[in-house]
N, C-alpha and C. Protein backbone atom coordinates (compact mmCIF):
# COMPACT_ATOMS: atom_id res chain seq x y z
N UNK A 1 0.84 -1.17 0.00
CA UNK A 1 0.00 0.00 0.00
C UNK A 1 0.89 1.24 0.00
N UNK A 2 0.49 2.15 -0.98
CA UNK A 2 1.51 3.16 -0.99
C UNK A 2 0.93 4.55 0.14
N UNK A 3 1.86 4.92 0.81
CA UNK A 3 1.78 6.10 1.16
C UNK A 3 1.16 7.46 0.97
N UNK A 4 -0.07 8.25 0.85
CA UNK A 4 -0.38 8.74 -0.07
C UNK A 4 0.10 10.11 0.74
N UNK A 5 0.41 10.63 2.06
CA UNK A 5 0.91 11.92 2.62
C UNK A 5 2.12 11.87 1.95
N UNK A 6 2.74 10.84 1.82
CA UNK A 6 4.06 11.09 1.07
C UNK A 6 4.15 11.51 -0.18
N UNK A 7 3.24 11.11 -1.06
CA UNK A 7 3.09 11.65 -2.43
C UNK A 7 2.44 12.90 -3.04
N UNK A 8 1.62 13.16 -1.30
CA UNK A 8 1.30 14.41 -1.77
C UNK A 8 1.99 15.85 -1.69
N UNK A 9 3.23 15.06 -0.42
CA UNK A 9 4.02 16.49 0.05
C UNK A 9 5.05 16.60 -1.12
N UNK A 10 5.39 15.64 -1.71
CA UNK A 10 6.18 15.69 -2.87
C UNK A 10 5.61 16.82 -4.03
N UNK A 11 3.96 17.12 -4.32
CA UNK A 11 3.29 17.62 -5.04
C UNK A 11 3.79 19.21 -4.72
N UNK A 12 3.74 19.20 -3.42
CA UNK A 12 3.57 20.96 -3.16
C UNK A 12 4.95 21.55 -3.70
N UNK A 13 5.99 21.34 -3.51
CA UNK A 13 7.15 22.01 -4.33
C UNK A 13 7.27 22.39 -5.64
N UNK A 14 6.46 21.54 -6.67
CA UNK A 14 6.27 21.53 -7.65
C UNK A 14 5.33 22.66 -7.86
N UNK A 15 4.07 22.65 -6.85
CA UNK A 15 3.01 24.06 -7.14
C UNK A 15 3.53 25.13 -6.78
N UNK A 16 4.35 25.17 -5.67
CA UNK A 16 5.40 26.39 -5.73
C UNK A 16 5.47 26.88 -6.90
N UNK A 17 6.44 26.42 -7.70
CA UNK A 17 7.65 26.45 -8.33
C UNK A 17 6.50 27.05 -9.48
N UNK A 18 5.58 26.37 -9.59
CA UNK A 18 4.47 26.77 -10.84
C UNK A 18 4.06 28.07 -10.15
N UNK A 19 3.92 28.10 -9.52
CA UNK A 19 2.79 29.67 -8.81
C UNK A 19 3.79 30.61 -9.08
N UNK A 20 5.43 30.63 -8.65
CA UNK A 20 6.42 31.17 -9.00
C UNK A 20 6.50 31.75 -10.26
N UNK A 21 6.56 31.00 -11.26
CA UNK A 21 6.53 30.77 -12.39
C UNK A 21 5.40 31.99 -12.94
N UNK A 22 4.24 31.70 -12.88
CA UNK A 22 3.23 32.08 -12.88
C UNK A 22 2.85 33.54 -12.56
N UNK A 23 3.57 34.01 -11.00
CA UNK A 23 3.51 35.27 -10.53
C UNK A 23 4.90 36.18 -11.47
N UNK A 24 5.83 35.48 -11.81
CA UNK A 24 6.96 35.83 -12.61
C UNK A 24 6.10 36.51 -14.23
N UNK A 25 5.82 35.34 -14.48
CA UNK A 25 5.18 35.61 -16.22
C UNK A 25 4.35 37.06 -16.50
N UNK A 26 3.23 36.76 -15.22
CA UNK A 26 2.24 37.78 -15.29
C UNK A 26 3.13 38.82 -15.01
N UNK A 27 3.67 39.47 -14.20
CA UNK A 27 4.80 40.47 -13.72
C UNK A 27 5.88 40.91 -14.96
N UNK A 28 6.04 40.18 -15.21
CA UNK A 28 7.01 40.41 -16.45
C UNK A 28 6.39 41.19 -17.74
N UNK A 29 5.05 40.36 -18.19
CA UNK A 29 4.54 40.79 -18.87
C UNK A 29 3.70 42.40 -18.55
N UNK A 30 3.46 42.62 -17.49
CA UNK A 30 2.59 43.81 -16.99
C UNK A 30 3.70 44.88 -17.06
N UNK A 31 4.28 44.23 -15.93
CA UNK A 31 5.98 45.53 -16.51
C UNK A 31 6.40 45.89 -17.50
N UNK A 32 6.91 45.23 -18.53
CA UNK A 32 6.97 44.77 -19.80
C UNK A 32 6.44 45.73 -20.59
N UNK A 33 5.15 45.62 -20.29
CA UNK A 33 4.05 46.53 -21.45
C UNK A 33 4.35 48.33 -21.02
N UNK A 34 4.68 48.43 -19.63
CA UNK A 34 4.59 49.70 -19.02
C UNK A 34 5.91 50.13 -19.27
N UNK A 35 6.91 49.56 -19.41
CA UNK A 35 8.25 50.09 -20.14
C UNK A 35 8.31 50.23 -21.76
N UNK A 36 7.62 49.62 -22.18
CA UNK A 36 7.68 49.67 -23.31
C UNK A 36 6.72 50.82 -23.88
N UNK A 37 5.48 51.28 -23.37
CA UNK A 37 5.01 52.18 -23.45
C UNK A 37 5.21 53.46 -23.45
N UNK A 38 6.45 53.51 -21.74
CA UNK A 38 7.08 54.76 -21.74
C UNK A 38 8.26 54.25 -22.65
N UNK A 39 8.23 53.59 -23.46
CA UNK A 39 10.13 54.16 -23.89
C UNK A 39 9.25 54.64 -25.45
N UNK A 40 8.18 54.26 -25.52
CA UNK A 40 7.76 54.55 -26.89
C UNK A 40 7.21 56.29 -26.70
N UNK A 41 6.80 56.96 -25.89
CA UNK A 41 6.29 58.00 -25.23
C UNK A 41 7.05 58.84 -25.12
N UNK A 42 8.64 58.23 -25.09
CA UNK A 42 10.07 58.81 -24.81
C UNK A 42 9.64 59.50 -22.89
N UNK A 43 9.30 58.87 -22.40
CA UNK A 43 9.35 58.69 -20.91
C UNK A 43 10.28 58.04 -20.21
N UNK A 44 10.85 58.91 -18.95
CA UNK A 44 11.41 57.87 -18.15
C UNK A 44 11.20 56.99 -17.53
N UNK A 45 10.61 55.83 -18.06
CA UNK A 45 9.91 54.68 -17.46
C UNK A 45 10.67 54.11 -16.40
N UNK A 46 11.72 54.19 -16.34
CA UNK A 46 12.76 53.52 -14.74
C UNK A 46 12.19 54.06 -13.80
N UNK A 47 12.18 55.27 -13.37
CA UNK A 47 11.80 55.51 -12.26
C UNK A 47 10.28 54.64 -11.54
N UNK A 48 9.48 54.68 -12.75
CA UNK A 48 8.42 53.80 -12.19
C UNK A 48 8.12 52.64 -11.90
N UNK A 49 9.54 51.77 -12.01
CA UNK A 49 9.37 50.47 -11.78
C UNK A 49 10.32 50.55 -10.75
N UNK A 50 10.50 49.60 -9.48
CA UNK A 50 11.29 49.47 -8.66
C UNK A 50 12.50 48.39 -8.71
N UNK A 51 13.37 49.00 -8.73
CA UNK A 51 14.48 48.36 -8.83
C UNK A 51 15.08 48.17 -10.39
N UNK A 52 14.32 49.23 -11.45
CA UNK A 52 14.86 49.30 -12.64
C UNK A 52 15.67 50.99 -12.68
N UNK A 53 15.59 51.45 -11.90
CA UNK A 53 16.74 52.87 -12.03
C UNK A 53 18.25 52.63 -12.43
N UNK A 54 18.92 51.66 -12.12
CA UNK A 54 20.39 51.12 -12.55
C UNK A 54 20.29 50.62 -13.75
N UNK A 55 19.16 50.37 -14.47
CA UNK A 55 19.42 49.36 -16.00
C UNK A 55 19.66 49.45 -17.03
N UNK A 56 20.44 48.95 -18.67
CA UNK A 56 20.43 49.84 -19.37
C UNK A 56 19.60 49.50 -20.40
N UNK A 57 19.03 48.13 -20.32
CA UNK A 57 17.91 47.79 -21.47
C UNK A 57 16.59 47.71 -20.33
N UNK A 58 15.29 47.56 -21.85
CA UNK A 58 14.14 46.81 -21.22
C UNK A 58 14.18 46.08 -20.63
N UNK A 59 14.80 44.70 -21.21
CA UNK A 59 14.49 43.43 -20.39
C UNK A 59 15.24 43.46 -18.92
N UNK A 60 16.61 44.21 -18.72
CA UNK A 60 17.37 44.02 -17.48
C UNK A 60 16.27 44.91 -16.87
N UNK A 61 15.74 46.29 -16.82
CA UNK A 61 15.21 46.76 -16.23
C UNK A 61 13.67 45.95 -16.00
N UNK A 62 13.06 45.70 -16.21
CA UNK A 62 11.66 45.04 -16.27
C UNK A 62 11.90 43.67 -15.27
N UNK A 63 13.63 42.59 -15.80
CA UNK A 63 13.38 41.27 -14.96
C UNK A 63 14.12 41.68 -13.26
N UNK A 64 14.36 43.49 -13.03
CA UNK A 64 14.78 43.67 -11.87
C UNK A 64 13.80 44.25 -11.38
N UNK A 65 12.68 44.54 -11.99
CA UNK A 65 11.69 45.19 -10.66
C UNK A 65 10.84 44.15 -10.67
N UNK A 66 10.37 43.03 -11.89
CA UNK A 66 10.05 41.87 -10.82
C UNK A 66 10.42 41.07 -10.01
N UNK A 67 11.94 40.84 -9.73
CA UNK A 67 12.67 40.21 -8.89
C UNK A 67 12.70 40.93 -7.60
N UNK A 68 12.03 42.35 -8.15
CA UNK A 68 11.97 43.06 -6.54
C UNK A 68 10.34 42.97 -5.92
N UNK A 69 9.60 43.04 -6.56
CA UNK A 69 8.19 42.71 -6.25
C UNK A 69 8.42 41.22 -5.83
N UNK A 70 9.24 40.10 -6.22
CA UNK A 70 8.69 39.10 -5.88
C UNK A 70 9.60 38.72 -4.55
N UNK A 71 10.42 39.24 -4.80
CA UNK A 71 10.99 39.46 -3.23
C UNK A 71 10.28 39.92 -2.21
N UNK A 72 9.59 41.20 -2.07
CA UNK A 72 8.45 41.75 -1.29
C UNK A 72 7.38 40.73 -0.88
N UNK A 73 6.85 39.87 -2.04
CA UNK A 73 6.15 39.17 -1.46
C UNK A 73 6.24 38.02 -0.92
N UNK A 74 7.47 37.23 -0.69
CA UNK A 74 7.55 36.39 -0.37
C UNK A 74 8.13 36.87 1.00
C-alpha cells in the first residue's frame, strides 16, 4: 500500500515552483508593457518600476523590478 501523505508532500514544491513561475510571467509581462510604453512616449519609465533605475535595457530593467516585487512578497 503506498503512502499517499508522502506523495502528496512531494506535489507541493512543484506548485510552488508553478505559482512562481506564474507570478513571474504575469509580472514580467505587466511591466513589460509599461516600459515599453514609456520608452515609446520617450518617458522615463525607470523611475516607475522598482528596482529598474540602474538598467540599461528593457528586459534588465523590467526582470529587476520583478525580482523586486517578488521578493516583497515572499
Amino acid at each position: 500500500m503506498t503512502d499517499s501523505t508522502y506523495r502528496d508532500s512531494n506535489e507541493v514544491p512543484n506548485d510552488n515552483y508553478q505559482s512562481y513561475w506564474t507570478i513571474f510571467g504575469l509580472l514580467f509581462i505587466l511591466f513589460g508593457a509599461i516600459a515599453l510604453t514609456g520608452q515609446l512616449l520617450f518617458l522615463n519609465w525607470r523611475n516607475w518600476l522598482p528596482g529598474a533605475e540602474g538598467s540599461q535595457s528593457i528586459f534588465e530593467g523590467v526582470r529587476a523590478s520583478v525580482d523586486t516585487v517578488i521578493s516583497q512578497l515572499c
